[in-house]
N, C-alpha and C. Protein backbone atom coordinates (compact mmCIF):
# COMPACT_ATOMS: atom_id res chain seq x y z
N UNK A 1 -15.37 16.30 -5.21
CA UNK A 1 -15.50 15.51 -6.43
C UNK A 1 -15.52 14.02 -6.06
N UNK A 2 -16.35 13.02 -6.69
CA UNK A 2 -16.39 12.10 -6.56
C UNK A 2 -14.76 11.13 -6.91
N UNK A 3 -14.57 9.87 -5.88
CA UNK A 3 -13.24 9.22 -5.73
C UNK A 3 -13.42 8.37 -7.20
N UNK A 4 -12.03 8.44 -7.40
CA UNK A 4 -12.06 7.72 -8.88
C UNK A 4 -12.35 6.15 -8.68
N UNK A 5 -12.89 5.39 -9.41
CA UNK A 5 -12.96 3.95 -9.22
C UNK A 5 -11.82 3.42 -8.31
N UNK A 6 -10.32 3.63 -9.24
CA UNK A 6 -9.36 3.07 -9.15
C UNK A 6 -8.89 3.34 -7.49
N UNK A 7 -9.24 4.59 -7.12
CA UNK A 7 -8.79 4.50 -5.79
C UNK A 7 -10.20 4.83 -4.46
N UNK A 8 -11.04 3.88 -5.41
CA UNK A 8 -12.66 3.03 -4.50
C UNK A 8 -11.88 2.17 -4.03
N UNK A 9 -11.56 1.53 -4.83
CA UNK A 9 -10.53 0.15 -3.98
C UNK A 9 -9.94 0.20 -2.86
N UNK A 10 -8.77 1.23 -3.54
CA UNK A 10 -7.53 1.24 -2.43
C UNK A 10 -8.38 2.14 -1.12
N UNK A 11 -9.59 2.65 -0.84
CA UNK A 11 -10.25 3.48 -0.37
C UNK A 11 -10.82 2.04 0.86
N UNK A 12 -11.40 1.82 -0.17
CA UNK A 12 -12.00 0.67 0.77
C UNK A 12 -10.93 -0.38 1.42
N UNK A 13 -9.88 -0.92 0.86
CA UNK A 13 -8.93 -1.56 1.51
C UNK A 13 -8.39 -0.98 2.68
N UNK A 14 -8.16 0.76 2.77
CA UNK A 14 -7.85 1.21 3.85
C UNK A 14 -8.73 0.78 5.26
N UNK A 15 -9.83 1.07 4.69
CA UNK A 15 -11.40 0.93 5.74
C UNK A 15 -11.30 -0.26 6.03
N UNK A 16 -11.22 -1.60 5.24
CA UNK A 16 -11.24 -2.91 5.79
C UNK A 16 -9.48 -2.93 6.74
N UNK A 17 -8.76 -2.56 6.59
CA UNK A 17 -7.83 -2.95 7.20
C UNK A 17 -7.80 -1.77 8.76
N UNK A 18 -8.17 -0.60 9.22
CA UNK A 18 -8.65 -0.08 9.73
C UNK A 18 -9.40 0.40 10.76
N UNK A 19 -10.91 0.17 9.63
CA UNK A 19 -12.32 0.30 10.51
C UNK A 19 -12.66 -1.37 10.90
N UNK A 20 -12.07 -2.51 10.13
CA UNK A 20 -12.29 -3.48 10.00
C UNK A 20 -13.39 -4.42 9.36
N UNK A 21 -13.92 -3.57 8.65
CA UNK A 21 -15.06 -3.42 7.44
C UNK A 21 -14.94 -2.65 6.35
N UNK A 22 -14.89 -2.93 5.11
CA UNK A 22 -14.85 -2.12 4.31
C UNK A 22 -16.04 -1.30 3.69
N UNK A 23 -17.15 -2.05 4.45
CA UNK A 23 -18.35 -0.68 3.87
C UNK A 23 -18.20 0.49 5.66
N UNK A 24 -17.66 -0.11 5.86
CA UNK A 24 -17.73 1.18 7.62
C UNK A 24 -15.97 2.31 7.00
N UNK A 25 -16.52 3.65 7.40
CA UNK A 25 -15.73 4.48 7.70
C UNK A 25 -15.46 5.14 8.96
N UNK A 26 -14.10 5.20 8.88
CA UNK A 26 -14.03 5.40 10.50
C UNK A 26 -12.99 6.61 10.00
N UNK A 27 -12.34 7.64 11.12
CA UNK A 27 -11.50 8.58 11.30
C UNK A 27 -10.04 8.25 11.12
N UNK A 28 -9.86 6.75 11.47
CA UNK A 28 -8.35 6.53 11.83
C UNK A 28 -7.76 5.86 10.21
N UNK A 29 -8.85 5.26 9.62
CA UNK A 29 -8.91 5.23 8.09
C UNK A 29 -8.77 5.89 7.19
N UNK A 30 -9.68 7.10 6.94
CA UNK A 30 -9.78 8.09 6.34
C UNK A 30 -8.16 8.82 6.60
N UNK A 31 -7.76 9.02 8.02
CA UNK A 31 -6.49 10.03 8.40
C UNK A 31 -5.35 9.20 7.35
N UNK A 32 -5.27 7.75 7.71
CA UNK A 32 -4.13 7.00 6.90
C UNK A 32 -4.21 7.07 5.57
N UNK A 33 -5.53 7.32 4.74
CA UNK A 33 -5.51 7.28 3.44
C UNK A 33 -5.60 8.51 2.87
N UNK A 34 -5.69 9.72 3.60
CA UNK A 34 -5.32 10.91 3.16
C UNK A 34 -3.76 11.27 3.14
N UNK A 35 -2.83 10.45 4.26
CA UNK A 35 -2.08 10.90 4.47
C UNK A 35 -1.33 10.24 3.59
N UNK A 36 -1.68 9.04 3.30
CA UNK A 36 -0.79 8.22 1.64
C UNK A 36 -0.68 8.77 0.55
N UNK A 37 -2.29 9.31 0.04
CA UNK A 37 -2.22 10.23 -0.67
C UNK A 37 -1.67 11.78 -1.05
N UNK A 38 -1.59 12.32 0.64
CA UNK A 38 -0.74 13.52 0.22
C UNK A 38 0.72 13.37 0.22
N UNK A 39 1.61 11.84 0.86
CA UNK A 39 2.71 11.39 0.69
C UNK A 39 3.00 11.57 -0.77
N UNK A 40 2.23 10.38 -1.44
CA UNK A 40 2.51 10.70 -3.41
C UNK A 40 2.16 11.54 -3.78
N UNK A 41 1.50 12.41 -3.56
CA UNK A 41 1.21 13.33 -3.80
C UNK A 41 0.19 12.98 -5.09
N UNK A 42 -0.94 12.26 -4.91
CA UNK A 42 -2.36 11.73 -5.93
C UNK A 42 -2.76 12.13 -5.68
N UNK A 43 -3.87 12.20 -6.68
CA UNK A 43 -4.99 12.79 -6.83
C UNK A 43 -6.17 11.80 -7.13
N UNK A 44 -7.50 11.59 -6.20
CA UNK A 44 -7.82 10.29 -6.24
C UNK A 44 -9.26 10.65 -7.11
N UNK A 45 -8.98 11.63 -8.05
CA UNK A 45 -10.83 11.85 -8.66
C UNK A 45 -9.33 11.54 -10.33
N UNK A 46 -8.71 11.04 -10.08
CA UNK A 46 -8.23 11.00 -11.22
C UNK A 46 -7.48 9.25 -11.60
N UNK A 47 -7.80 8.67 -12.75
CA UNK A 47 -7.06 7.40 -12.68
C UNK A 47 -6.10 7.03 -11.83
N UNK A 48 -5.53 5.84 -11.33
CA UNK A 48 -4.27 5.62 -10.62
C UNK A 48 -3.23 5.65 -11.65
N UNK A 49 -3.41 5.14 -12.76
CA UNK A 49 -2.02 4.16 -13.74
C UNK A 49 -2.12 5.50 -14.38
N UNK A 50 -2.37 6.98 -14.46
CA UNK A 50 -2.38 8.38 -15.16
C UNK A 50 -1.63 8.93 -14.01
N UNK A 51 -1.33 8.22 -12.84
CA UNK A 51 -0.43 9.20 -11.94
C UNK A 51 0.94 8.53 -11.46
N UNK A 52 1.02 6.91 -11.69
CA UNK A 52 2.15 6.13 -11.47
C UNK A 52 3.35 6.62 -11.54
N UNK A 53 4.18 6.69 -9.76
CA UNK A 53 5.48 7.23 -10.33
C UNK A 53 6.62 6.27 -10.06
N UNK A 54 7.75 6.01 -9.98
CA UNK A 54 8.41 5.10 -9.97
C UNK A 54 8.41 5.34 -8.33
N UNK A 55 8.09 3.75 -7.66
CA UNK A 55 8.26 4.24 -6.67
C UNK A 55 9.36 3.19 -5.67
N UNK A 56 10.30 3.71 -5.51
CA UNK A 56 11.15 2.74 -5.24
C UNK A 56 10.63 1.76 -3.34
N UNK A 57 11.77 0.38 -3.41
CA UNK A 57 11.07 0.05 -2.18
C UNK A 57 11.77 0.47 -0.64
N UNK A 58 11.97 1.99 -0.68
CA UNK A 58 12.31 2.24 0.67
C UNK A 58 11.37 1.83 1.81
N UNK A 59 10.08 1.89 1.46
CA UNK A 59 9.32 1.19 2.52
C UNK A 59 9.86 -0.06 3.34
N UNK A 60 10.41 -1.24 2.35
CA UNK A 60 10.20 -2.44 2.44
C UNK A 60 11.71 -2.66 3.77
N UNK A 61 13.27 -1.48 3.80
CA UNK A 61 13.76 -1.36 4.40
C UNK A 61 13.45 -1.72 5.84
N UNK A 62 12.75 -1.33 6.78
CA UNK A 62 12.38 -1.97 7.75
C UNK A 62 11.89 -3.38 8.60
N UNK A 63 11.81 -4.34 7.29
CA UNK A 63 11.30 -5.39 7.27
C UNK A 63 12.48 -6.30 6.67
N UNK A 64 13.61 -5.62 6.44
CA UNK A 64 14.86 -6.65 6.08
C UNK A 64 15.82 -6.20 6.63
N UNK A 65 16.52 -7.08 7.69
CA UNK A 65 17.58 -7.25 8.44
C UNK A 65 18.74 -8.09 8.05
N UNK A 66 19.96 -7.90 7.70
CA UNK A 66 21.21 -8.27 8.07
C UNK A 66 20.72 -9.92 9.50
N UNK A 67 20.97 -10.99 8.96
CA UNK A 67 20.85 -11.87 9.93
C UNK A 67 22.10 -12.75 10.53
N UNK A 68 22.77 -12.94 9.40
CA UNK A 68 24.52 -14.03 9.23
C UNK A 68 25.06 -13.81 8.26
N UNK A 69 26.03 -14.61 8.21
CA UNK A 69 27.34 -15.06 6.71
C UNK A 69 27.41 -16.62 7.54
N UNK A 70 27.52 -17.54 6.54
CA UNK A 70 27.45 -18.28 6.44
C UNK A 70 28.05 -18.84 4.81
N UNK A 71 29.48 -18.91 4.99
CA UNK A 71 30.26 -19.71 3.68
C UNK A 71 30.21 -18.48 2.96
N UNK A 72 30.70 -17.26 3.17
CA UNK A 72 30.26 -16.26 2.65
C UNK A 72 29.21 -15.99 1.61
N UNK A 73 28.29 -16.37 1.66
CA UNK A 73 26.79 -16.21 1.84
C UNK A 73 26.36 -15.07 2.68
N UNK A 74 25.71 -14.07 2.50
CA UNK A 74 24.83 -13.23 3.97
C UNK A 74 23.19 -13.82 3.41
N UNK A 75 22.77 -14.14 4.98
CA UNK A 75 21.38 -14.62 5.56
C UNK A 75 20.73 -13.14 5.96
N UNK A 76 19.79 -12.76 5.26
CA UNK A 76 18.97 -11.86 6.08
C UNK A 76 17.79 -12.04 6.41
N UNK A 77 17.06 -11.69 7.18
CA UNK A 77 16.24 -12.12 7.60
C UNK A 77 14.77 -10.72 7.77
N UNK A 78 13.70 -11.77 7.03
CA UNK A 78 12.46 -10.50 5.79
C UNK A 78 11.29 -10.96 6.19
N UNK A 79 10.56 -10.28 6.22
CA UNK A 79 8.95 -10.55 6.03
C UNK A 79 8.63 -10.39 4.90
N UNK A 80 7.93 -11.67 4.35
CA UNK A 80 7.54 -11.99 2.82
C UNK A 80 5.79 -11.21 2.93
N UNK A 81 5.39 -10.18 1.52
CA UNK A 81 4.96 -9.70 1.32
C UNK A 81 3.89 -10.04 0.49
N UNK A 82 2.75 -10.33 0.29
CA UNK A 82 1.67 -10.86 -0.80
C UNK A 82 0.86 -10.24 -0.94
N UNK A 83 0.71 -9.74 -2.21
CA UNK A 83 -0.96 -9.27 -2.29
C UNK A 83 -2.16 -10.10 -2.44
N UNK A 84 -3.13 -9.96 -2.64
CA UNK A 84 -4.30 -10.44 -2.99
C UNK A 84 -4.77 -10.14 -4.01
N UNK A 85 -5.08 -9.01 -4.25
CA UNK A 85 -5.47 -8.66 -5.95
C UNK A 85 -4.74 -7.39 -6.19
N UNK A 86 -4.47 -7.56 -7.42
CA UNK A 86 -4.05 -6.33 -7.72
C UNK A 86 -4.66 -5.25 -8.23
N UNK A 87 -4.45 -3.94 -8.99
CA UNK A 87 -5.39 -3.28 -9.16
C UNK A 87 -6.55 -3.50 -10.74
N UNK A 88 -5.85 -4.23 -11.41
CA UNK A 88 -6.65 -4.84 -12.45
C UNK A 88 -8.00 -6.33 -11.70
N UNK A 89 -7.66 -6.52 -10.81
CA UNK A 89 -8.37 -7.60 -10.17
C UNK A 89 -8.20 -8.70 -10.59
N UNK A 90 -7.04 -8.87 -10.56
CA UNK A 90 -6.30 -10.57 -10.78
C UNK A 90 -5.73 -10.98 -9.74
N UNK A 91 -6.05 -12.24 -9.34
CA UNK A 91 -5.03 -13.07 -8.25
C UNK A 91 -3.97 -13.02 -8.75
């Protein structure tokens, strides 16, 4: 069945980040974006925002460290995260 619009995008974002083109498909692309998809368990011939589940940010765990205390204060130390567009296509 043909890929739903909504995840043409995220389809092609895989491929540009990837294959390093987003009109090129490559194997190592396709493997990562099947395997996202069978993670959430989506379905991509079907809207995205009809399958939205709460998804908490355990991902983001790896990227934030415990760094100091300082005046009892704790410093941790993160890699700041940005998108570019979102899925409505707004900066």
């Amino acid at each position: 069945m043909p890929r739903h619009p909504d995840f043409e995008k995220i389809y092609r974002a895989f491929m540009r980040f990837y294959c390093g083109d987003p009109s090129i498909e490559c194997d190592r692309g396709k493997q990562a974006y099947y395997a996202w998809l069978n993670k959430l368990g989506l379905d991509d011939t079907k809207p995205y925002a009809a399958q939205v589940q709460f998804e908490a940010f355990n991902w983001a765990e790896p990227t934030i460290s415990f760094l100091r205390e300082e005046g009892g204060v704790k410093l941790y130390k993160c890699i700041a995260l940005v998108h570019n567009t979102s899925m409505n296509n707004n900066a």
